[in-house]
C-alpha atoms as a PDB file:
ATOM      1  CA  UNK A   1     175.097  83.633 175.495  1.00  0.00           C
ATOM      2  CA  UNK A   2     174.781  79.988 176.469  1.00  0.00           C
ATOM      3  CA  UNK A   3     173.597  79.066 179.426  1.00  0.00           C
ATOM      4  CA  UNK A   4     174.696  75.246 181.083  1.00  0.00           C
ATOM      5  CA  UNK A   5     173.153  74.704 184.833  1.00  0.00           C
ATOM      6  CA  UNK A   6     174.510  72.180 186.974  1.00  0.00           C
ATOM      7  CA  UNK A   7     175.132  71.495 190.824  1.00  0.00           C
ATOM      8  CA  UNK A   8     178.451  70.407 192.603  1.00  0.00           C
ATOM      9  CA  UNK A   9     179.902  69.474 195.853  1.00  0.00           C
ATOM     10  CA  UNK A  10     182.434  71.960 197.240  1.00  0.00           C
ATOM     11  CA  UNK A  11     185.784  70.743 198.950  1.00  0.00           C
ATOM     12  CA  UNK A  12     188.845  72.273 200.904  1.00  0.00           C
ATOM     13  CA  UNK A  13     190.780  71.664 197.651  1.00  0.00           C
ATOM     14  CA  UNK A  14     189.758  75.003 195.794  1.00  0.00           C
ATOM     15  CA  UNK A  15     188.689  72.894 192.877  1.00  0.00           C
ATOM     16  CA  UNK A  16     185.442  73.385 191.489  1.00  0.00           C
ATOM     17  CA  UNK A  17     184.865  70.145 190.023  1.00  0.00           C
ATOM     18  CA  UNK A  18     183.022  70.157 186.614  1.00  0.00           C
ATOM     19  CA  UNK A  19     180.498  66.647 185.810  1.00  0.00           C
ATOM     20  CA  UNK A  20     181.615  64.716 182.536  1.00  0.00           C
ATOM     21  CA  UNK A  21     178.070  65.317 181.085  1.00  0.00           C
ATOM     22  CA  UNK A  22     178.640  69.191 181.420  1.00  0.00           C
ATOM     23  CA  UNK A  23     182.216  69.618 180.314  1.00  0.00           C
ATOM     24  CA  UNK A  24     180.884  67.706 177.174  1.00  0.00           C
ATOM     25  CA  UNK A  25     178.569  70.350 176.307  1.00  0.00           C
ATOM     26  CA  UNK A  26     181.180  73.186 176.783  1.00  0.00           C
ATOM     27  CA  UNK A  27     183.201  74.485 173.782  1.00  0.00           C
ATOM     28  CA  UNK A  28     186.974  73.862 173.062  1.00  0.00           C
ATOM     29  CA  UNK A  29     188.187  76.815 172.965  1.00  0.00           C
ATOM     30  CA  UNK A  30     186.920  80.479 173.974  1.00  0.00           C
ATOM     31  CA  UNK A  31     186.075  82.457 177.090  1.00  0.00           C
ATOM     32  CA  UNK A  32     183.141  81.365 180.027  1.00  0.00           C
ATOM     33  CA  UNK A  33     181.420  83.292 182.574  1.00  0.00           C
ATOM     34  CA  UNK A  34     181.603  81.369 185.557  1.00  0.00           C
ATOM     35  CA  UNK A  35     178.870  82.494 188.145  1.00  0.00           C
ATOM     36  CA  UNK A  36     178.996  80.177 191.407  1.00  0.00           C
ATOM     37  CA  UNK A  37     175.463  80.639 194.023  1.00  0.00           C
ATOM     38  CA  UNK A  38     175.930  78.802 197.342  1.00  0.00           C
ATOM     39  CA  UNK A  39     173.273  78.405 199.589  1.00  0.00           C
ATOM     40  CA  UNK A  40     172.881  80.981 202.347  1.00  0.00           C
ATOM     41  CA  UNK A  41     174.807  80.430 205.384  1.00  0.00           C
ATOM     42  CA  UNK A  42     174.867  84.109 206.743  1.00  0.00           C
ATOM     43  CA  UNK A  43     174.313  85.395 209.801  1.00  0.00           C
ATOM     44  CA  UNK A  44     170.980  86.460 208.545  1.00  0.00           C
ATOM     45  CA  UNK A  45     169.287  83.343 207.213  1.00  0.00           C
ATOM     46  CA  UNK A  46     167.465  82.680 210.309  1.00  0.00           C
ATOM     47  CA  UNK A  47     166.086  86.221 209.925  1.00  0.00           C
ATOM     48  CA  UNK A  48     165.088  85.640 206.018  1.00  0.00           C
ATOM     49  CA  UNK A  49     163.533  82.597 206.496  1.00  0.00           C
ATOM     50  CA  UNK A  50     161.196  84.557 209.150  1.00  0.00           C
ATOM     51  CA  UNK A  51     160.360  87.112 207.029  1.00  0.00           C
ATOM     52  CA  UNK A  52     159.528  84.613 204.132  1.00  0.00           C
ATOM     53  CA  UNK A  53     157.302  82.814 206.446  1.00  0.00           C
ATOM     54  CA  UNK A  54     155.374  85.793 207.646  1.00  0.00           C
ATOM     55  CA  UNK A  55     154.960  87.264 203.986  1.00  0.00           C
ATOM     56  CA  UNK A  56     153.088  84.056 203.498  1.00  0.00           C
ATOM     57  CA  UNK A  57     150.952  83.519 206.314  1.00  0.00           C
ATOM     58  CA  UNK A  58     147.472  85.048 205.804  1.00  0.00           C
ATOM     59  CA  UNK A  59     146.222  88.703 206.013  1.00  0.00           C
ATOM     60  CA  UNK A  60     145.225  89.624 209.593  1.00  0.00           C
ATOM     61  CA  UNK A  61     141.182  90.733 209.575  1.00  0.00           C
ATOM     62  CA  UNK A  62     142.163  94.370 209.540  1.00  0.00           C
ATOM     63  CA  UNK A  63     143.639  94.275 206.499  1.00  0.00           C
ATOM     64  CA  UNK A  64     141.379  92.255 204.439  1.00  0.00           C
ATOM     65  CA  UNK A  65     139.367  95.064 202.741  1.00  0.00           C
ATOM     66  CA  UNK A  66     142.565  95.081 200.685  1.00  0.00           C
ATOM     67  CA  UNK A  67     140.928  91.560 199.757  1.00  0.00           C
ATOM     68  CA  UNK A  68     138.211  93.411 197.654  1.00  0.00           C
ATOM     69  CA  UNK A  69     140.595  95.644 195.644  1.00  0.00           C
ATOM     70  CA  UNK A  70     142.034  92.924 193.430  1.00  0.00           C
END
């Protein structure tokens, strides 16, 4: 499998459009996977971002005799 990665602007018109460059690369003929990843707009994103943030910050003083395990 054959894997071409590119980025695109989404419209009301249900087209997905493809850039020259990239429909170059793609075969004639024959079958495609299309997989399409948006950015997250759900309900939950504010929650995500929290939890990414606070998996980052620093371990509290309690918990860094974890520290010496490494």
């Amino acid at each position: 499998m054959h894997a071409i990665e590119f980025t695109t602007e989404l419209s009301d018109s249900r087209m997905l459009p493809i850039p020259q460059e990239i429909a170059d690369q793609l075969p004639k003929t024959g079958r495609a996977r299309i997989i399409v990843l948006t950015d997250e707009l759900t309900g939950d994103a504010e929650w995500r971002l929290g939890a990414y943030q606070q998996f980052l910050r620093d371990d509290s003083p309690e918990d860094a005799i974890y520290d010496s395990c490494r």
